[in-house]
Protein backbone atom coordinates (compact mmCIF):
# COMPACT_ATOMS: atom_id res chain seq x y z
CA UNK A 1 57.40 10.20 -96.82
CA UNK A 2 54.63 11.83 -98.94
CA UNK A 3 55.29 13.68 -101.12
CA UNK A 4 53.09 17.07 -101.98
CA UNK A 5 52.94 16.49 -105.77
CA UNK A 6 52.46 12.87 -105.08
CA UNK A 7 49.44 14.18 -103.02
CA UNK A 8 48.07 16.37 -105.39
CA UNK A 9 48.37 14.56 -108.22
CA UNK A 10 46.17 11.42 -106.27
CA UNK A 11 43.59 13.67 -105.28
CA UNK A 12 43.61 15.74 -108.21
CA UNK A 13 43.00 12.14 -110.20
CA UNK A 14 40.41 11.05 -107.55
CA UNK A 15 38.44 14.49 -107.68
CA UNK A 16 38.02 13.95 -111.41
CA UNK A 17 36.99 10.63 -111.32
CA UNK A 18 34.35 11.32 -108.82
CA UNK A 19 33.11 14.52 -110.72
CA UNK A 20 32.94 12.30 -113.91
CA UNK A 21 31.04 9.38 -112.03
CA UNK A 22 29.10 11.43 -110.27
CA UNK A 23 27.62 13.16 -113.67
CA UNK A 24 27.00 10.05 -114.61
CA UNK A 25 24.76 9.07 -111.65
CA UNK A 26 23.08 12.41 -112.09
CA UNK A 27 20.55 14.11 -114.33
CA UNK A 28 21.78 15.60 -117.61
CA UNK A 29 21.11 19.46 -116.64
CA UNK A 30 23.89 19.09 -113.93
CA UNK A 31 27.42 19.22 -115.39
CA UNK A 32 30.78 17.27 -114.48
CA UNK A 33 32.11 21.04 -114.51
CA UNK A 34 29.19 22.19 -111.65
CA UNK A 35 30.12 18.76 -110.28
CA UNK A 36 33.68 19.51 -110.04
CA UNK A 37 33.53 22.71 -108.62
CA UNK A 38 31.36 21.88 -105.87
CA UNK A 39 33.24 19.28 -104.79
CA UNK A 40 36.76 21.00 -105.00
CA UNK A 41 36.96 22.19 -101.77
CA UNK A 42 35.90 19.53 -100.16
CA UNK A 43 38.85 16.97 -102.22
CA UNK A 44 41.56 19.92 -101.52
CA UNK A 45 41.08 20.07 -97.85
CA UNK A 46 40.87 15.95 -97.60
CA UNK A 47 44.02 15.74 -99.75
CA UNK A 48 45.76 18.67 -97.50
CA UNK A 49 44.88 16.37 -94.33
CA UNK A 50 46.05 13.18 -95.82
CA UNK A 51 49.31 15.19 -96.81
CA UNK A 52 49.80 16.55 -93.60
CA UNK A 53 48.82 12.68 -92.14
CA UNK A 54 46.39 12.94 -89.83
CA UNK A 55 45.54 10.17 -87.75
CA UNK A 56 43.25 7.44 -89.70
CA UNK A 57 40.05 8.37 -87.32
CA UNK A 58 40.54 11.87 -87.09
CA UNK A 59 41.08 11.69 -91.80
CA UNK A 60 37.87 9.17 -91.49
CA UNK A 61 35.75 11.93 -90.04
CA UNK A 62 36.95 14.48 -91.92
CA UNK A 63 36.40 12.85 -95.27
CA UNK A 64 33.10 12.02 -94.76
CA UNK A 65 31.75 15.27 -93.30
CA UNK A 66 33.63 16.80 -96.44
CA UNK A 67 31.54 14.37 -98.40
CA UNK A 68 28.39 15.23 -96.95
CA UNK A 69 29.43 18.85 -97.37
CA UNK A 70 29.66 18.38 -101.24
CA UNK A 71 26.40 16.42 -101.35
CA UNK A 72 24.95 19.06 -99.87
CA UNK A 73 26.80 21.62 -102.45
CA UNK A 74 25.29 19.36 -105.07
CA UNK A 75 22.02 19.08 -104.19
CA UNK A 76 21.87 23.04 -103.75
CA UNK A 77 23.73 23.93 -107.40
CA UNK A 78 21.14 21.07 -108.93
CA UNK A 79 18.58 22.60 -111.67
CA UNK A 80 16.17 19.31 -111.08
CA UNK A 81 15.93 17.60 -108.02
CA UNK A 82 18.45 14.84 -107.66
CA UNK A 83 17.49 10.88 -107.33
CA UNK A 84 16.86 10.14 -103.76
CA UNK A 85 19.36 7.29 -103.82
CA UNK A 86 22.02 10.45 -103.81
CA UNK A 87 21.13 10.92 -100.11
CA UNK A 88 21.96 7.54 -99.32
CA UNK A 89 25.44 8.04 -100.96
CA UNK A 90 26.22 11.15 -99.32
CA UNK A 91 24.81 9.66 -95.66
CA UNK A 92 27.14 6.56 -96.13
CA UNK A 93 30.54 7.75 -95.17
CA UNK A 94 29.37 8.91 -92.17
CA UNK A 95 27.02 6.61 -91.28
CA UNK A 96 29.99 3.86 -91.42
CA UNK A 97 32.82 6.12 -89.65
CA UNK A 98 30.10 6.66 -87.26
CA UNK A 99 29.44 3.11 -86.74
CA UNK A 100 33.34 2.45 -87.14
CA UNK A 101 33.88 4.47 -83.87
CA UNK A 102 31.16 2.92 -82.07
CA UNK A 103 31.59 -0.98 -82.26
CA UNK A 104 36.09 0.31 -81.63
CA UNK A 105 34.73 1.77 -78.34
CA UNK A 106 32.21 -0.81 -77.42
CA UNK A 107 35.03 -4.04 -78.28
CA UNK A 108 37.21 -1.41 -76.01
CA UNK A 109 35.02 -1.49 -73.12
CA UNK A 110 34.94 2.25 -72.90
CA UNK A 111 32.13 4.03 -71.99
CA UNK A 112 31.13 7.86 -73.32
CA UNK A 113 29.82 8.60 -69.57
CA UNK A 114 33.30 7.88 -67.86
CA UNK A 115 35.38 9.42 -70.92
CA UNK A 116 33.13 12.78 -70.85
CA UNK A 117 33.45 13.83 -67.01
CA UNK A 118 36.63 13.63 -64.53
CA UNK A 119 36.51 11.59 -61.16
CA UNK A 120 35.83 13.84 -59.92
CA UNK A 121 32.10 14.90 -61.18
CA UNK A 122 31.14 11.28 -61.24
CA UNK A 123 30.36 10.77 -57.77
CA UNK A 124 26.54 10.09 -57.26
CA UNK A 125 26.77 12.63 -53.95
CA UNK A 126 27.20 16.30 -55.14
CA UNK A 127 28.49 16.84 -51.75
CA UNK A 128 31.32 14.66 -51.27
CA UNK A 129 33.02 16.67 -54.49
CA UNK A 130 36.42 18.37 -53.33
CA UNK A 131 36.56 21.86 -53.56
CA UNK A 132 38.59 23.22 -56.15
CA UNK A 133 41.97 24.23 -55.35
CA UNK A 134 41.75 21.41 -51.87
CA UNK A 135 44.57 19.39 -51.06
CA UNK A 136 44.13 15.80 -50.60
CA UNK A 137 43.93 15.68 -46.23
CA UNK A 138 41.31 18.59 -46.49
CA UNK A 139 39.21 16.12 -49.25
CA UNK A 140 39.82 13.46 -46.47
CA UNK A 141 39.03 15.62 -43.60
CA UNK A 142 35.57 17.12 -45.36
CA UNK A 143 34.62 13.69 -45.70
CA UNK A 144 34.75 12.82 -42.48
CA UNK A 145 33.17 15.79 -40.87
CA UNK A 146 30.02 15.32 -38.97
CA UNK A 147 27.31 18.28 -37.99
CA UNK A 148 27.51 19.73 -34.82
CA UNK A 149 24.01 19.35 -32.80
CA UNK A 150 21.92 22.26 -32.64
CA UNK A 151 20.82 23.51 -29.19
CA UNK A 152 17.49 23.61 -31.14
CA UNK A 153 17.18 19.74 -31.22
CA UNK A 154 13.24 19.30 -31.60
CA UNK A 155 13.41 21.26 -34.51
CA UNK A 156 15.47 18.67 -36.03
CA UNK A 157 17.56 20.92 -37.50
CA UNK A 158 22.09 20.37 -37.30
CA UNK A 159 24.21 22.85 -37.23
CA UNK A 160 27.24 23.08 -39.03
CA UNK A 161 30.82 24.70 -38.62
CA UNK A 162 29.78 27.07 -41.79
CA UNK A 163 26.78 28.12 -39.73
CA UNK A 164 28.79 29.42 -36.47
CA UNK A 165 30.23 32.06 -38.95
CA UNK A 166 27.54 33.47 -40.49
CA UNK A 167 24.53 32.92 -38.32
CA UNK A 168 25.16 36.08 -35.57
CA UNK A 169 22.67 34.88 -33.22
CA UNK A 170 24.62 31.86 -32.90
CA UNK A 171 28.10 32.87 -32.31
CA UNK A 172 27.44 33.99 -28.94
C-alpha cells in the first residue's frame, strides 16, 4: 500500500531535483525558484495520480502531458530564450508514450478503425444499418425485403412499402 507521506515525500524529492537540474541546463537569468514553481503543479498532480494508482498507461500519459505543460510554463516565465535542445526534452515523454501505445496496439493486432465505431456503423452499405431501437427478426426481415414494382416500369423507377404511405396518388 502507498502511503501519502511516502508519496509526497518521493515527489517532493523528485520535483527538487528536476528544478535544480533543470537550472542547470538553463540560462543564468532563470532561477531554480521560477523553475520550481512552474513545475509544481505539474509534479503535485503526477504524484496525486501515482498515489491514487492509476493504471501505468493512463500515469504514462498523464506525466508526460504534465511535462510538456511545465516546458511550456518554462519557456513562457523565461527572461532569454531557452536552448532549443529544451524542446526536444519537453517533446520526449510524449513522443515515447506515444510511440509506447502504438507498437502495444500494432503487436496486439488492433486496429483504431474497428476500436472507434460499433458493428454496427462499420458496414460498407449505409442501408443495411438496423434502425435504432429494432429487434433482431425486424434487422433480418429489412434485409431481406425487396421493392415492389412500380406500375410505372419504363420509368425505371421501384416502389417501395414506405412509398404506398406517403405517396397519395398511389394508395388508391
Amino acid at each position: 500500500m502507498r502511503r501519502p507521506i511516502d508519496v509526497a515525500t518521493m515527489f517532493g524529492v523528485l520535483w527538487l531535483l528536476g528544478s535544480m537540474v533543470i537550472d542547470v541546463l538553463t540560462p543564468k537569468e532563470l532561477t531554480v525558484y521560477m523553475i520550481a514553481a512552474a513545475t509544481a503543479p505539474a509534479a503535485v498532480v503526477v504524484g496525486l495520480c501515482y498515489y491514487l494508482q492509476f493504471p501505468m498507461i493512463d500515469f504514462a500519459m498523464i506525466l508526460a502531458t504534465f511535462w510538456l505543460a511545465a516546458a511550456i510554463a518554462i519557456g513562457w516565465i523565461s527572461p532569454k530564450p531557452l536552448p532549443s535542445f529544451i524542446i526536444a526534452g519537453a517533446l520526449a515523454p510524449a513522443l515515447i508514450a506515444g510511440a509506447v501505445l502504438h507498437w502495444r496496439r500494432y503487436r496486439s493486432g488492433e486496429s483504431w478503425r474497428k476500436l472507434a465505431y460499433p458493428l454496427s456503423a462499420r458496414s460498407p452499405n449505409p442501408r443495411s444499418r438496423a434502425p435504432l431501437g429494432s429487434t433482431e427478426k425486424q434487422d433480418q426481415a429489412s434485409a431481406h425485403a425487396t421493392p415492389l414494382s412500380d406500375q410505372d416500369s419504363a420509368t425505371g423507377t421501384t416502389m417501395w412499402p414506405i412509398n404506398t404511405l406517403t405517396d397519395p396518388e398511389r394508395n388508391g
